[in-house]
Protein backbone atom coordinates (compact mmCIF):
# COMPACT_ATOMS: atom_id res chain seq x y z
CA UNK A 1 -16.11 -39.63 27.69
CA UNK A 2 -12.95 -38.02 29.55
CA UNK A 3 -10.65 -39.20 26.81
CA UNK A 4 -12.16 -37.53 23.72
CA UNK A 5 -12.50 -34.71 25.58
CA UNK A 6 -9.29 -34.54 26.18
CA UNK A 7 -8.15 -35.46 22.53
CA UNK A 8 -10.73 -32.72 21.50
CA UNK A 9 -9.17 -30.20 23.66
CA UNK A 10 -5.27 -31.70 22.32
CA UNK A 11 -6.18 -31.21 18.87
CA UNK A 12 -7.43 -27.74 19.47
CA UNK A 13 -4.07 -26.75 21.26
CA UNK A 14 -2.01 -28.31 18.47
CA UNK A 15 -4.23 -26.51 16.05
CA UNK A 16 -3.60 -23.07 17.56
CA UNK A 17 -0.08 -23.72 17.85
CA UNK A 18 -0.27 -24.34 14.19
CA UNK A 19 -2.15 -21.48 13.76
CA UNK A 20 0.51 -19.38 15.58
CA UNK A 21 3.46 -20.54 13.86
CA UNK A 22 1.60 -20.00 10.29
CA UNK A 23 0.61 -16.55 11.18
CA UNK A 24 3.66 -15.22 12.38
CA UNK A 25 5.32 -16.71 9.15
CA UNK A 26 2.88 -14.60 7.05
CA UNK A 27 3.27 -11.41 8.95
CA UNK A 28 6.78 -11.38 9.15
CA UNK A 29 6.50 -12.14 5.15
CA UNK A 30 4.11 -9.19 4.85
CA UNK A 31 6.49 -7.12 6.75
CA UNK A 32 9.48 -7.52 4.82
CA UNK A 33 7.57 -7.06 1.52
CA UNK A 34 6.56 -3.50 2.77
CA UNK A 35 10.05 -2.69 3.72
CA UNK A 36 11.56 -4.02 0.59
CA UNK A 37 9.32 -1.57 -1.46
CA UNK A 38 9.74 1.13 0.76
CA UNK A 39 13.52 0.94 0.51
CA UNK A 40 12.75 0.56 -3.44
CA UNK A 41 10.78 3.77 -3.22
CA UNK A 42 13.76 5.27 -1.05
CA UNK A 43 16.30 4.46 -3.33
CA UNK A 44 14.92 5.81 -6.43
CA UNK A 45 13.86 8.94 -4.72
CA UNK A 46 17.13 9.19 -4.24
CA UNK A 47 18.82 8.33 -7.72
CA UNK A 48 16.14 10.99 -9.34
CA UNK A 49 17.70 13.86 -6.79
CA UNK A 50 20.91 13.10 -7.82
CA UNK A 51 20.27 12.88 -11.63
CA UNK A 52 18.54 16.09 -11.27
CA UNK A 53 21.26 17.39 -9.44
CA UNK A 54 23.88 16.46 -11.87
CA UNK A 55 21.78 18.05 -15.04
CA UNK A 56 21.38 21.71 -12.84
CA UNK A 57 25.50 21.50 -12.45
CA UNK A 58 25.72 20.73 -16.44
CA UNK A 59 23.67 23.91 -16.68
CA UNK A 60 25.49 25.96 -14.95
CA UNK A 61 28.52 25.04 -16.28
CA UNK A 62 27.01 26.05 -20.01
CA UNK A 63 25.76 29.24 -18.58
CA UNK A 64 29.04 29.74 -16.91
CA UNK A 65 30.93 29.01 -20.71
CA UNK A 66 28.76 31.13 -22.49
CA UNK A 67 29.81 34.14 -20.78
C-alpha cells in the first residue's frame, strides 16, 4: 500500500513538472507574439508619419514655386 502511494504521489510530481515546463513554453510564446505585433503596429505608425511628413514638405515646396 506504501508503494503505490508513493508512485501515485511520483507521477503527480512528474506531471506538474510537465505541466510547468509546458506552460512556461506557451506563455513565453504568447508573449513574444504580442510584442512582435506591437512592434508591427510601432513600425508602421511610424512609416505613415514619415510618408505624411514627406507629402506636407512636397507641398510646401509647390506652394513655395508658385509664388
Amino acid at each position: 500500500m506504501e508503494g503505490v502511494s508513493f508512485l501515485i504521489l511520483l507521477l503527480v510530481f512528474v506531471c506538474g513538472i510537465l505541466f510547468n515546463i509546458i506552460w512556461g513554453q506557451l506563455l513565453g510564446i504568447g508573449h513574444g507574439m504580442v510584442s512582435f505585433q506591437n512592434s508591427v503596429v510601432d513600425t508602421l505608425l511610424m512609416l505613415t508619419k514619415n510618408i505624411q511628413t514627406t507629402y506636407e514638405i512636397q507641398q510646401l515646396k509647390y506652394m513655395h514655386y508658385e509664388l
